[in-house]
PDB file of N, CA and C in Angstrom:
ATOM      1  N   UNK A   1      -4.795 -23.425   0.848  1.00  0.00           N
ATOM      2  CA  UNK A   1      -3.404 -23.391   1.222  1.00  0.00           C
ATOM      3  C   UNK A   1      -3.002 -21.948   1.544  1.00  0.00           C
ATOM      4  N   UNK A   2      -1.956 -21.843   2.806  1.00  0.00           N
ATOM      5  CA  UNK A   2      -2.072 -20.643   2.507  1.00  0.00           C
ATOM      6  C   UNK A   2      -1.076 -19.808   2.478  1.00  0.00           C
ATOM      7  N   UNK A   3      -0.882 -18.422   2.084  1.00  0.00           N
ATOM      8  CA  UNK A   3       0.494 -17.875   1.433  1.00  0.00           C
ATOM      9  C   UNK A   3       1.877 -17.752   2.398  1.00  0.00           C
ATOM     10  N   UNK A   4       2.670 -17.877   1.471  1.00  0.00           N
ATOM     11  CA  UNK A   4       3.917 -17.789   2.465  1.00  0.00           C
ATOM     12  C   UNK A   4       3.701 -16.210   2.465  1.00  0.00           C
ATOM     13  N   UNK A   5       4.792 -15.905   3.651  1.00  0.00           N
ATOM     14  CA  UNK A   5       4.976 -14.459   3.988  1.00  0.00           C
ATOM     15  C   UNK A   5       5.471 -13.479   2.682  1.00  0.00           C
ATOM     16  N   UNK A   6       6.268 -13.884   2.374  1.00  0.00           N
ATOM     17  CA  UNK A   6       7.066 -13.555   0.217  1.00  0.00           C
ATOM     18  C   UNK A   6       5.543 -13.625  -0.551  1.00  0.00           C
ATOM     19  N   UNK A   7       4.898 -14.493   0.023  1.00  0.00           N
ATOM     20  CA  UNK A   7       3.497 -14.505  -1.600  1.00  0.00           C
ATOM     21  C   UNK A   7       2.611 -13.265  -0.892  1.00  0.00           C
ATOM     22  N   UNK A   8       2.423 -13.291   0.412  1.00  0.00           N
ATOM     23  CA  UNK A   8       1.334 -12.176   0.712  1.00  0.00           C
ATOM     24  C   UNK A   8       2.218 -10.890   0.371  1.00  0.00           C
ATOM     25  N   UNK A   9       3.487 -10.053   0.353  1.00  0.00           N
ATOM     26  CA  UNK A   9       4.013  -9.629   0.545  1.00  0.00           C
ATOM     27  C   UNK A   9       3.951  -8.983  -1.196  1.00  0.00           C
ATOM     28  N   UNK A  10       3.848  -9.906  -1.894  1.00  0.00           N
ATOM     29  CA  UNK A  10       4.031  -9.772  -3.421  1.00  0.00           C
ATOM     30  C   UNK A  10       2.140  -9.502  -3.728  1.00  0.00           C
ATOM     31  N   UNK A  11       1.714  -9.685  -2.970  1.00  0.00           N
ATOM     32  CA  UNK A  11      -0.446  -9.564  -3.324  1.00  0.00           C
ATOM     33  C   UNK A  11      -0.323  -7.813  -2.472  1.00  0.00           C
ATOM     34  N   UNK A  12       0.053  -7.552  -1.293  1.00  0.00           N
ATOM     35  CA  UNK A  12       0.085  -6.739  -0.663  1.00  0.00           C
ATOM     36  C   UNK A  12       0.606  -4.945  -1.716  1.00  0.00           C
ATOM     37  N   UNK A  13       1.903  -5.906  -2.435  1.00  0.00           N
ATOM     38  CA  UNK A  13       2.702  -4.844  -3.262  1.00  0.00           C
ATOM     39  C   UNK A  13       2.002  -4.632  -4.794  1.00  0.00           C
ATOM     40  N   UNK A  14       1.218  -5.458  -5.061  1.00  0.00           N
ATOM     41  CA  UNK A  14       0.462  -5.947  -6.429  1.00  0.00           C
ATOM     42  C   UNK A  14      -0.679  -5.007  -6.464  1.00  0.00           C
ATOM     43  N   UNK A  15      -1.496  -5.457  -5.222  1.00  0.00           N
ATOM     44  CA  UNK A  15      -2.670  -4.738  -5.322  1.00  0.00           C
ATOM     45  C   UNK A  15      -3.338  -3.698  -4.418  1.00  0.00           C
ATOM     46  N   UNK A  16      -2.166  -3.295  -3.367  1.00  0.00           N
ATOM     47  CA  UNK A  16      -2.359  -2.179  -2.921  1.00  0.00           C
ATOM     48  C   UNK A  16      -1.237  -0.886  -3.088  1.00  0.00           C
ATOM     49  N   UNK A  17      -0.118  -1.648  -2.746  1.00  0.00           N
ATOM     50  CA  UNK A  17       1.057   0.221  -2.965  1.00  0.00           C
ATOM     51  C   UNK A  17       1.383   0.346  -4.076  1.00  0.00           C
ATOM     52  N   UNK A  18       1.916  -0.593  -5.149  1.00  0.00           N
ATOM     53  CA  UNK A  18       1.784   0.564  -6.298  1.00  0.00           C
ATOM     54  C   UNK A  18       0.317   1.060  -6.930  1.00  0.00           C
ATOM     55  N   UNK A  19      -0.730   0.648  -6.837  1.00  0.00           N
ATOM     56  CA  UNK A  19      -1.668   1.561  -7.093  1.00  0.00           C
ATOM     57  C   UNK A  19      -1.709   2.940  -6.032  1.00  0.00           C
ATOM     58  N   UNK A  20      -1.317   3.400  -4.995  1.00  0.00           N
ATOM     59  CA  UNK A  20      -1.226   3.887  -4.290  1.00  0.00           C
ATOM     60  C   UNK A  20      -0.124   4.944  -4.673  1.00  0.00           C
ATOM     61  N   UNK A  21       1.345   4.174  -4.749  1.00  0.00           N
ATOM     62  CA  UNK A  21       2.208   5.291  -5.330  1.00  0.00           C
ATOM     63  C   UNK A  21       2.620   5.643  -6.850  1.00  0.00           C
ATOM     64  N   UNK A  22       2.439   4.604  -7.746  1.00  0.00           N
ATOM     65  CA  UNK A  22       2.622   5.137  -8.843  1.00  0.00           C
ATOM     66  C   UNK A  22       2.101   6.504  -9.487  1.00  0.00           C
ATOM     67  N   UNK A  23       1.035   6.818  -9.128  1.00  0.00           N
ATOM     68  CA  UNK A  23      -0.078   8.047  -9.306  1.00  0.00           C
ATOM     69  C   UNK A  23       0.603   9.195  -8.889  1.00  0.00           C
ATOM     70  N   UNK A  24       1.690   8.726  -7.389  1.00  0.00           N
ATOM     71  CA  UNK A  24       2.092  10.610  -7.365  1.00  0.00           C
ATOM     72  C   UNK A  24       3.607   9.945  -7.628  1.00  0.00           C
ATOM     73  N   UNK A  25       4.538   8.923  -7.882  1.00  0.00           N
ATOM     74  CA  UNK A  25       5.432   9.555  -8.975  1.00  0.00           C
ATOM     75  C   UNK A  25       5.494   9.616  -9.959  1.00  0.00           C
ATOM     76  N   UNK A  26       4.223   9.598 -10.811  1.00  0.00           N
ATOM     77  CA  UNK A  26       4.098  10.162 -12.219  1.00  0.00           C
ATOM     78  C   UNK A  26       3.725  11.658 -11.699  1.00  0.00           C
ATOM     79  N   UNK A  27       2.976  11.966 -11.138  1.00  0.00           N
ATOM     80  CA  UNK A  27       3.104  12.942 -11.203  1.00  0.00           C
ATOM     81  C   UNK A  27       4.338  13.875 -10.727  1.00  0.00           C
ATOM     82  N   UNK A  28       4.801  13.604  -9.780  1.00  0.00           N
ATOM     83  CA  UNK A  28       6.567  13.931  -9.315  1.00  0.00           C
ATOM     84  C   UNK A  28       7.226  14.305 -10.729  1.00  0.00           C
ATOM     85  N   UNK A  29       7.124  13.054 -11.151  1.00  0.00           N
ATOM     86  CA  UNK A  29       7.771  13.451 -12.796  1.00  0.00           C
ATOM     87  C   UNK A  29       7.428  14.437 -13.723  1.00  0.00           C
ATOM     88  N   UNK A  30       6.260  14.245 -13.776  1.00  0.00           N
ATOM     89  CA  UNK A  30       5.311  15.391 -14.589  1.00  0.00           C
ATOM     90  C   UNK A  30       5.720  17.114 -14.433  1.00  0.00           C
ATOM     91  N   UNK A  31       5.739  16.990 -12.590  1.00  0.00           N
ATOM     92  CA  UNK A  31       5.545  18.351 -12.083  1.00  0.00           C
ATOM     93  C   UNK A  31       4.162  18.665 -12.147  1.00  0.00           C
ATOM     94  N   UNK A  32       3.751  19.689 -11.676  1.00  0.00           N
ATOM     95  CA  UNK A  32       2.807  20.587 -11.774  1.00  0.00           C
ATOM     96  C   UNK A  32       2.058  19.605 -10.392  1.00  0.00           C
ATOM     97  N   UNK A  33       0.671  20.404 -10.087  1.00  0.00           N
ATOM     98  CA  UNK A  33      -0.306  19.715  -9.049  1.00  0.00           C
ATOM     99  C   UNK A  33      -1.147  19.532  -9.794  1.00  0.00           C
ATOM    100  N   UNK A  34      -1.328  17.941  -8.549  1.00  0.00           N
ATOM    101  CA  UNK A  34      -2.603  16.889  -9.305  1.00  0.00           C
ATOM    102  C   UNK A  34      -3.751  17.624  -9.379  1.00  0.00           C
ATOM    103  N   UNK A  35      -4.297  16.692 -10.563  1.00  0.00           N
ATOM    104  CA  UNK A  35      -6.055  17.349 -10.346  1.00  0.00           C
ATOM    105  C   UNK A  35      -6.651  16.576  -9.580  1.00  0.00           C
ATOM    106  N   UNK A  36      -7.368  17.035  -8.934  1.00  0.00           N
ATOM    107  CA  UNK A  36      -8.487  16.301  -7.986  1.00  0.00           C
ATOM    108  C   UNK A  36      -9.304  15.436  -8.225  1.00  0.00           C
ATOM    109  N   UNK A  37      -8.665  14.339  -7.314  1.00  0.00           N
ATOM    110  CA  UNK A  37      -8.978  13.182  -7.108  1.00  0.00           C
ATOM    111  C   UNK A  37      -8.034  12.231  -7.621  1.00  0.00           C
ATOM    112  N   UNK A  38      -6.630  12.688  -8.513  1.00  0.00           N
ATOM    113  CA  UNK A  38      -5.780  12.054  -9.620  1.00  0.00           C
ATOM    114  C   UNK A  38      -4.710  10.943  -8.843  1.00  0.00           C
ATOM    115  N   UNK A  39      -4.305  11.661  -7.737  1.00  0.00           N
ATOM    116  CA  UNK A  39      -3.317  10.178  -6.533  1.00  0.00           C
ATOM    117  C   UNK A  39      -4.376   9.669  -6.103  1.00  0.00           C
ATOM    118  N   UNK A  40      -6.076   9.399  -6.028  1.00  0.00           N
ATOM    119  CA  UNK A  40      -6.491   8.561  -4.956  1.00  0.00           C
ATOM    120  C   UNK A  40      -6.977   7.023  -5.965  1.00  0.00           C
ATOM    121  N   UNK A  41      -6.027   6.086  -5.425  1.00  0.00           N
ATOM    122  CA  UNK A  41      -6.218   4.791  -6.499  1.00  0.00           C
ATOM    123  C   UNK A  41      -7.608   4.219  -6.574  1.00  0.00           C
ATOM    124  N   UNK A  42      -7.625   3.926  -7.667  1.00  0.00           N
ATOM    125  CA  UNK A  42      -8.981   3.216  -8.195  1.00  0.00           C
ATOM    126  C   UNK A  42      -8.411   1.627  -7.648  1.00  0.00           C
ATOM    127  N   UNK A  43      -8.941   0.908  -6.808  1.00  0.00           N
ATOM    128  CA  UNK A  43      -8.687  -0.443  -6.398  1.00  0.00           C
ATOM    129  C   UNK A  43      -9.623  -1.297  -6.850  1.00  0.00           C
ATOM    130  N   UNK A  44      -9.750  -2.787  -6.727  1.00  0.00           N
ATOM    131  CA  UNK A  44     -10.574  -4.158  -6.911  1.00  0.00           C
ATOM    132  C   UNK A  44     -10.307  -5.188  -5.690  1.00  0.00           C
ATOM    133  N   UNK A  45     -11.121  -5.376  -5.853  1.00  0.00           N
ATOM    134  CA  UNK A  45     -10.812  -7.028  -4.239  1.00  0.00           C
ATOM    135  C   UNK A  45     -10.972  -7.490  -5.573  1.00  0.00           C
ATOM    136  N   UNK A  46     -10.740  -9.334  -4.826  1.00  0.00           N
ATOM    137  CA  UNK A  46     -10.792 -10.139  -5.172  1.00  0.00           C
ATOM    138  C   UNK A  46     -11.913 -11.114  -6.278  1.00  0.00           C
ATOM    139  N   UNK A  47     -12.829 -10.246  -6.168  1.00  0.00           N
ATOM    140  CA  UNK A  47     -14.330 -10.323  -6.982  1.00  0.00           C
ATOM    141  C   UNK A  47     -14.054  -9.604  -7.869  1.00  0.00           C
ATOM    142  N   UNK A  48     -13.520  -8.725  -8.273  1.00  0.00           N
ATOM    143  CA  UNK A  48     -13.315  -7.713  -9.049  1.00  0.00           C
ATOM    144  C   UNK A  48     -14.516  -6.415  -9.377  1.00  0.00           C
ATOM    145  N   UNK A  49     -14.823  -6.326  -8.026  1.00  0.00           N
ATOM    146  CA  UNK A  49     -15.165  -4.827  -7.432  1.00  0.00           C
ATOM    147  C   UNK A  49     -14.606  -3.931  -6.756  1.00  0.00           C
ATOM    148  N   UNK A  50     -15.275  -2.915  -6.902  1.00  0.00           N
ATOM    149  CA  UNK A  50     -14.362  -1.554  -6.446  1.00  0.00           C
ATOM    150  C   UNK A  50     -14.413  -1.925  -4.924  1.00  0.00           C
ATOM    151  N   UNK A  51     -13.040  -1.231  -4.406  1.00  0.00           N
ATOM    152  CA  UNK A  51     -12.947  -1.092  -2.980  1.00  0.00           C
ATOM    153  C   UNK A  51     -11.692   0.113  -2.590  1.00  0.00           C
ATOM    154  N   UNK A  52     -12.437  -0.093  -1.055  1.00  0.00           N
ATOM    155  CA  UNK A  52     -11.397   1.077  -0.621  1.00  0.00           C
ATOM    156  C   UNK A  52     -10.013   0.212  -0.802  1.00  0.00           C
ATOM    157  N   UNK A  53      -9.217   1.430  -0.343  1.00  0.00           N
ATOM    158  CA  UNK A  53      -7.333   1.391   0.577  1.00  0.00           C
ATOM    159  C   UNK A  53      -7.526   0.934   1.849  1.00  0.00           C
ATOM    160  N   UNK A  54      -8.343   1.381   2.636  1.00  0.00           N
ATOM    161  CA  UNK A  54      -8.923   0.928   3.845  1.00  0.00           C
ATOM    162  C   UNK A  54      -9.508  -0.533   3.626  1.00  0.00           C
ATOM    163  N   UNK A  55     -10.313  -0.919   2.777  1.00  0.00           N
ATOM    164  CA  UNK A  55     -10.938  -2.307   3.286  1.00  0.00           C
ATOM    165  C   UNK A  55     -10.274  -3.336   2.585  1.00  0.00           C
ATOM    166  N   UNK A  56      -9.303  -2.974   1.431  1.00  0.00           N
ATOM    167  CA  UNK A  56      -8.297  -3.814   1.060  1.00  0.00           C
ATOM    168  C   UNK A  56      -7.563  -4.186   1.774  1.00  0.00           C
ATOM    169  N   UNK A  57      -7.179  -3.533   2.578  1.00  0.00           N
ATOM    170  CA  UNK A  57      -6.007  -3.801   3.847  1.00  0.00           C
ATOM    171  C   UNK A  57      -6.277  -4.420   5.052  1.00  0.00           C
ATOM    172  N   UNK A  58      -7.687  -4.193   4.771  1.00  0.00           N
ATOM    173  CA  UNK A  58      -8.930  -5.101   5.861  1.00  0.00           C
ATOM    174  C   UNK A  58      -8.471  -6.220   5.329  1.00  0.00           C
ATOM    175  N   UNK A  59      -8.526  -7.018   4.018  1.00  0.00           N
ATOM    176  CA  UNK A  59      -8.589  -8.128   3.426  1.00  0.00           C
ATOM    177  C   UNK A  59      -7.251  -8.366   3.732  1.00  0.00           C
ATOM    178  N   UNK A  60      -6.506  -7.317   3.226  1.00  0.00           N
ATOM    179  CA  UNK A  60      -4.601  -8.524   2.859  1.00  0.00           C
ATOM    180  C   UNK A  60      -4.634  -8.611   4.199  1.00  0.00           C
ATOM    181  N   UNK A  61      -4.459  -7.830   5.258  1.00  0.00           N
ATOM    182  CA  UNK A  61      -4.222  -7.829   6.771  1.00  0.00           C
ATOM    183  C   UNK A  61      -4.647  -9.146   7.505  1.00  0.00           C
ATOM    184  N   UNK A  62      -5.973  -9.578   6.993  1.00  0.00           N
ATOM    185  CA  UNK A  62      -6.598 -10.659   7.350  1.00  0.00           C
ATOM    186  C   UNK A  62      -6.183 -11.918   6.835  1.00  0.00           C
ATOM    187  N   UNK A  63      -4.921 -11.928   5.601  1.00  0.00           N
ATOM    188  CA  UNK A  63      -4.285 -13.042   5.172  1.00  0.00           C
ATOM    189  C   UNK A  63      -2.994 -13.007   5.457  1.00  0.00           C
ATOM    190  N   UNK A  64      -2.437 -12.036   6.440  1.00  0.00           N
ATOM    191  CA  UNK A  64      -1.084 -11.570   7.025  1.00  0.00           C
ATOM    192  C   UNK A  64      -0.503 -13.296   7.216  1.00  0.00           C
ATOM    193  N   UNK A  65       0.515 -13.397   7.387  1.00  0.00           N
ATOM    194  CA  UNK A  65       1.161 -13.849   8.657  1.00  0.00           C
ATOM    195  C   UNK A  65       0.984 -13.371  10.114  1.00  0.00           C
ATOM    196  N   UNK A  66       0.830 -14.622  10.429  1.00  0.00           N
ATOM    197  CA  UNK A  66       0.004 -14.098  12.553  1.00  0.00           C
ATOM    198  C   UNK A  66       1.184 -13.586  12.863  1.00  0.00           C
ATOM    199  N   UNK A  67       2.540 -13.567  12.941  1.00  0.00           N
ATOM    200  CA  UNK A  67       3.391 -13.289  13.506  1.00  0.00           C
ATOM    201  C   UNK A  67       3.791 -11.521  13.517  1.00  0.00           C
ATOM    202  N   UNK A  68       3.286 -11.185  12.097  1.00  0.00           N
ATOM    203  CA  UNK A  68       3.924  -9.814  11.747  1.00  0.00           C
ATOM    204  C   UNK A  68       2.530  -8.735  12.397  1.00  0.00           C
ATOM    205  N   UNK A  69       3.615  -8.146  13.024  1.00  0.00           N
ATOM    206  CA  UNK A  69       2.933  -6.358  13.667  1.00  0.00           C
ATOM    207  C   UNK A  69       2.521  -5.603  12.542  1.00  0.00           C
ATOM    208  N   UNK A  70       1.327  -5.034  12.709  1.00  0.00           N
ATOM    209  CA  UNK A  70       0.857  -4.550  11.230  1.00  0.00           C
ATOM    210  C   UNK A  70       0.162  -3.232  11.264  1.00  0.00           C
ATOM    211  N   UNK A  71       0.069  -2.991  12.899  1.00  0.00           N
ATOM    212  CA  UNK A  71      -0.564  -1.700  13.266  1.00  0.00           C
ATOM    213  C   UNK A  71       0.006  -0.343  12.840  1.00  0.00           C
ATOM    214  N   UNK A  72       1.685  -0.163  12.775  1.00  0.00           N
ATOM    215  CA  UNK A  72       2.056   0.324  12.201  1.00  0.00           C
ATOM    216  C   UNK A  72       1.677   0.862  10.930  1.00  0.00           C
ATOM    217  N   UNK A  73       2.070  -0.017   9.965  1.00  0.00           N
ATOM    218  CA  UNK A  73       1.608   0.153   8.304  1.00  0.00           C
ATOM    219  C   UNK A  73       0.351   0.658   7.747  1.00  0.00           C
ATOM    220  N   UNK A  74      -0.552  -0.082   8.934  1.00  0.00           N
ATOM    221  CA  UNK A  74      -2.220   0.734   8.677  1.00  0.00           C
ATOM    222  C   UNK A  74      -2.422   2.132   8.690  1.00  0.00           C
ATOM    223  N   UNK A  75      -1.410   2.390   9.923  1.00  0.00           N
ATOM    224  CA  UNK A  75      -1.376   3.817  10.190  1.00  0.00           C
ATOM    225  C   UNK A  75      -0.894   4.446   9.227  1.00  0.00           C
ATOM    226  N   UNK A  76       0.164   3.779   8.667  1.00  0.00           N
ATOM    227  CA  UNK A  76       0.769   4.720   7.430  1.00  0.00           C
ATOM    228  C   UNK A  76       0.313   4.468   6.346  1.00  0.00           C
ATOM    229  N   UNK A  77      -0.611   3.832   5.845  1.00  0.00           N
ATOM    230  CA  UNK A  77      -1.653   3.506   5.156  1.00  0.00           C
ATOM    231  C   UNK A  77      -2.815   5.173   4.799  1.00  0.00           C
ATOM    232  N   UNK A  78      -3.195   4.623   6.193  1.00  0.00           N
ATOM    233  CA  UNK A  78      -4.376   5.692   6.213  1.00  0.00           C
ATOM    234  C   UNK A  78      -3.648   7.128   6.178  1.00  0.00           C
ATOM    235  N   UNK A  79      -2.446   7.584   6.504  1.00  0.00           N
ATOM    236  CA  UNK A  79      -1.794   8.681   6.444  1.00  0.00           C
ATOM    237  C   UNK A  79      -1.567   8.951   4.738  1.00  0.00           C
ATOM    238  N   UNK A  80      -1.263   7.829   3.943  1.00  0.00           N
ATOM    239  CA  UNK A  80      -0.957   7.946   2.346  1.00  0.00           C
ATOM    240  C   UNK A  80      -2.664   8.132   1.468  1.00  0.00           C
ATOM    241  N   UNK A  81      -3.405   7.578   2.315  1.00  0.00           N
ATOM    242  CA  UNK A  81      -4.689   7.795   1.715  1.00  0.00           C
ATOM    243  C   UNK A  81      -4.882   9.298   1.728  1.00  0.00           C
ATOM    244  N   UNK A  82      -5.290   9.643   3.113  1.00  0.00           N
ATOM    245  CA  UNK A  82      -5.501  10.915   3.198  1.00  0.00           C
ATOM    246  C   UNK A  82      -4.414  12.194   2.520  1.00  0.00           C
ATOM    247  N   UNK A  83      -3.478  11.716   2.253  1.00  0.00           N
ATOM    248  CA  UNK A  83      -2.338  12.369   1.630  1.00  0.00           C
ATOM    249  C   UNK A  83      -2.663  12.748  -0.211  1.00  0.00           C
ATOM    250  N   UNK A  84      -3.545  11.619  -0.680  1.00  0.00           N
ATOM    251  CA  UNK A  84      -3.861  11.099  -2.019  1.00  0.00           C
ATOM    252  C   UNK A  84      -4.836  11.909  -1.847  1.00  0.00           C
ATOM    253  N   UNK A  85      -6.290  11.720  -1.075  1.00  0.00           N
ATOM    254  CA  UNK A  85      -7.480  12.900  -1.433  1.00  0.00           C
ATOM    255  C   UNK A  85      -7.394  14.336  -1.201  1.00  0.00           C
ATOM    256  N   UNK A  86      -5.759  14.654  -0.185  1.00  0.00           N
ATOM    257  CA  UNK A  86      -5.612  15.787  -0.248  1.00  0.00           C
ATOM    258  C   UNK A  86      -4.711  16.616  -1.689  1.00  0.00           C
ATOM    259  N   UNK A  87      -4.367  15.934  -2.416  1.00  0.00           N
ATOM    260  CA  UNK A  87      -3.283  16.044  -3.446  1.00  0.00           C
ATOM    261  C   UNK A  87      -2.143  16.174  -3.188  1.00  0.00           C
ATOM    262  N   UNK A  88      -1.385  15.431  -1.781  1.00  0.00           N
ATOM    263  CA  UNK A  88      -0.509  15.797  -1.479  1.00  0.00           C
ATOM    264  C   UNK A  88       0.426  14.557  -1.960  1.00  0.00           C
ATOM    265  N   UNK A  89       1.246  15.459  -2.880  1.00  0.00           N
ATOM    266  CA  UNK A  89       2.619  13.972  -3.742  1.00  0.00           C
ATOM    267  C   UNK A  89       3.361  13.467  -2.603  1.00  0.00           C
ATOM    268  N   UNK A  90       4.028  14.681  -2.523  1.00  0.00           N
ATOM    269  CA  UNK A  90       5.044  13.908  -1.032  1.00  0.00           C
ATOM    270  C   UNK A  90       4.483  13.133  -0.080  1.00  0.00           C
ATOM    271  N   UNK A  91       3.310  13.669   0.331  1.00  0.00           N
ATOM    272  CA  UNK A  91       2.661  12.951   1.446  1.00  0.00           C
ATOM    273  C   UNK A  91       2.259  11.048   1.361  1.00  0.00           C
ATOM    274  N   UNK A  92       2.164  11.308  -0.005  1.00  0.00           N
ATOM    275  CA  UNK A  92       1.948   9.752  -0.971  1.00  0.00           C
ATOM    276  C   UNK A  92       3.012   9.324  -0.665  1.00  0.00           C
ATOM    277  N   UNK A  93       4.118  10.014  -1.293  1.00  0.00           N
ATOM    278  CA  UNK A  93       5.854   9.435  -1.700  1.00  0.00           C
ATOM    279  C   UNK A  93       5.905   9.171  -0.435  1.00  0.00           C
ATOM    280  N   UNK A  94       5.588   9.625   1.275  1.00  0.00           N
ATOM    281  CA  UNK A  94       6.569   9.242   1.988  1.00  0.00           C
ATOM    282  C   UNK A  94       5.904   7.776   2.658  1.00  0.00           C
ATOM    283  N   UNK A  95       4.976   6.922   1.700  1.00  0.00           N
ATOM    284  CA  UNK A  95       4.450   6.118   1.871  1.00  0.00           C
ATOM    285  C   UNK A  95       5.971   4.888   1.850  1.00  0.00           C
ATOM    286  N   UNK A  96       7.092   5.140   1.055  1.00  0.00           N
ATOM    287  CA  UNK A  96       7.646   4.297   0.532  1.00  0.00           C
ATOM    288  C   UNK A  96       8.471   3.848   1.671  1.00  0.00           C
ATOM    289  N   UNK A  97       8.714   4.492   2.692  1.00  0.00           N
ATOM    290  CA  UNK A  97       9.625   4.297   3.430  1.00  0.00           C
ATOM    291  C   UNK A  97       8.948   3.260   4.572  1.00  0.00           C
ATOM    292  N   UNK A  98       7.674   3.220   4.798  1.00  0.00           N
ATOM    293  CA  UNK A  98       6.613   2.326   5.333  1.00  0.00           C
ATOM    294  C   UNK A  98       7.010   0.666   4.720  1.00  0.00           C
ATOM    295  N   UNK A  99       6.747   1.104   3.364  1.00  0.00           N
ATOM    296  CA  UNK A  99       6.691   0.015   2.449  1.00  0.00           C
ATOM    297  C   UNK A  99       8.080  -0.813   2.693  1.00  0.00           C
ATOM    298  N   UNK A 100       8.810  -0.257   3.082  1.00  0.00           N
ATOM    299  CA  UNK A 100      10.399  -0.924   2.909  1.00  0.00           C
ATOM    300  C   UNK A 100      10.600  -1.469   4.040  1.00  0.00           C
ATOM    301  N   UNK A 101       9.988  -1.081   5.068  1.00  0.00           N
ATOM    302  CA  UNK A 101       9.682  -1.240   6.543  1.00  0.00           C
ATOM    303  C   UNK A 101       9.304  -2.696   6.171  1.00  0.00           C
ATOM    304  N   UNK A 102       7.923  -2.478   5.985  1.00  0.00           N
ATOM    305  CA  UNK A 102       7.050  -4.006   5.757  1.00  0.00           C
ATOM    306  C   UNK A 102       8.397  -5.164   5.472  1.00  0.00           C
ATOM    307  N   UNK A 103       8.540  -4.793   3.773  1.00  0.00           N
ATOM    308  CA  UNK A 103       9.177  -5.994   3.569  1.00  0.00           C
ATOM    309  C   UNK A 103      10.684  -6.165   4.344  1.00  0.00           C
ATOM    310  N   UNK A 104      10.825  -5.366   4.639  1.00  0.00           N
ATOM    311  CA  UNK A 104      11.916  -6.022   5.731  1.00  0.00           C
ATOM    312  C   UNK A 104      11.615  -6.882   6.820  1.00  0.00           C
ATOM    313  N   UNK A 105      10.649  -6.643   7.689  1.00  0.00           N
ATOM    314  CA  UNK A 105      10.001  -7.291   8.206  1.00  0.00           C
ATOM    315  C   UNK A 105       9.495  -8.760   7.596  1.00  0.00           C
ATOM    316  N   UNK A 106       8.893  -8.796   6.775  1.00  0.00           N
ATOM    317  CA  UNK A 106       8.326  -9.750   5.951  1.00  0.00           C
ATOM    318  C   UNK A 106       9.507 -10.842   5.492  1.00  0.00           C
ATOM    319  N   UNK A 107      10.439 -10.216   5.355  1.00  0.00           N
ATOM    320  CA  UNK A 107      11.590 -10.537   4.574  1.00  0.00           C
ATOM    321  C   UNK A 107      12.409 -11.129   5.750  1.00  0.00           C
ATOM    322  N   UNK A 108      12.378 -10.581   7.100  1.00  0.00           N
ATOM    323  CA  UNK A 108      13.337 -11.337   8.393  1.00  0.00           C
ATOM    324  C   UNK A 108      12.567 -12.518   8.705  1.00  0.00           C
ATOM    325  N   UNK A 109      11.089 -12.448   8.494  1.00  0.00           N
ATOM    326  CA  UNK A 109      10.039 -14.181   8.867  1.00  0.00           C
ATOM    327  C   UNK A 109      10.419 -15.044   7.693  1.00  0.00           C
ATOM    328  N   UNK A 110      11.242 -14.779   6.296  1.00  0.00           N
ATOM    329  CA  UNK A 110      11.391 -15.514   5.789  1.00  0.00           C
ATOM    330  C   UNK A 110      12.972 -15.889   5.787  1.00  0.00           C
ATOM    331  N   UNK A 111      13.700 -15.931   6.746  1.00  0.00           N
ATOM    332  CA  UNK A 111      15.092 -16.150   6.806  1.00  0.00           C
ATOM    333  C   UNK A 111      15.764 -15.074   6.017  1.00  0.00           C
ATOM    334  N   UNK A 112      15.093 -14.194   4.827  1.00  0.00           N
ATOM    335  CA  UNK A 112      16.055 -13.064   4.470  1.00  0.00           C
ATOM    336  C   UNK A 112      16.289 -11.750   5.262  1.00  0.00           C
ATOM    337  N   UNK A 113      16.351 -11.567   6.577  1.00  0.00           N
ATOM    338  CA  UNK A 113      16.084 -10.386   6.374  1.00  0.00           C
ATOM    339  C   UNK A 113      17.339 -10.042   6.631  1.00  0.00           C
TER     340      UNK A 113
END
C-alpha cells in the first residue's frame, strides 16, 4: 500500500532532517565549533544499515508522490550535507527553510496547503 503524501512527508522528516539538523542546533546552543565530523548524521535505511544523506534520499525520493518536484530539495540536501562535513552550523541551519518548502508543498497535494 502505499503512503499518502502526510505519511512520506512524516518518514522523510523522521529519518532524514532531523538527523541532519538537530546536530547543528545543539550545537547553535552549545556555541563553540563542532568537532569534526560532529553535524554529519549517522543514518539507517530500512534494513537497519548504515547509509548515506545522499542514498537515503535516493530511497524516500523513490517513494515520493509522482506529482511533487523534488529536484530542488536534493539540491538543498546535498548543500546541508556538504555544510555538515564542512562544520558549517549555519550552513546546516539554512537547511530549514528547504524543509518548510517541502512540506508546504506536500501539504498543498494534501488539500492543506
Amino acid at each position: 500500500m502505499a503512503m499518502t503524501p502526510l505519511e512520506w512527508l512524516a518518514r522523510v522528516r523522521h529519518d532524514l532532517v532531523k538527523r541532519l539538523l538537530w546536530p547543528a542546533r545543539d550545537r547553535r546552543e552549545l556555541g563553540g565549533a563542532p568537532a569534526p565530523g560532529e553535524l554529519v548524521p549517522t543514518l539507517i535505511d530500512g534494513e537497519g544499515r548504515a547509509i548515506t544523506a545522499e542514498a537515503l534520499w535516493t530511497e524516500l525520493r523513490g517513494e515520493a508522490p509522482a506529482t511533487l518536484a523534488l529536484d530542488g530539495f536534493g539540491a538543498a540536501l546535498a548543500r546541508a550535507v556538504a555544510a555538515a562535513e564542512a562544520g558549517d552550523v549555519a550552513g546546516v541551519l539554512a537547511f530549514e527553510a528547504d524543509v518548510a518548502a517541502l512540506e508546504k508543498l506536500v501539504r498543498s497535494l494534501d488539500g492543506g496547503g
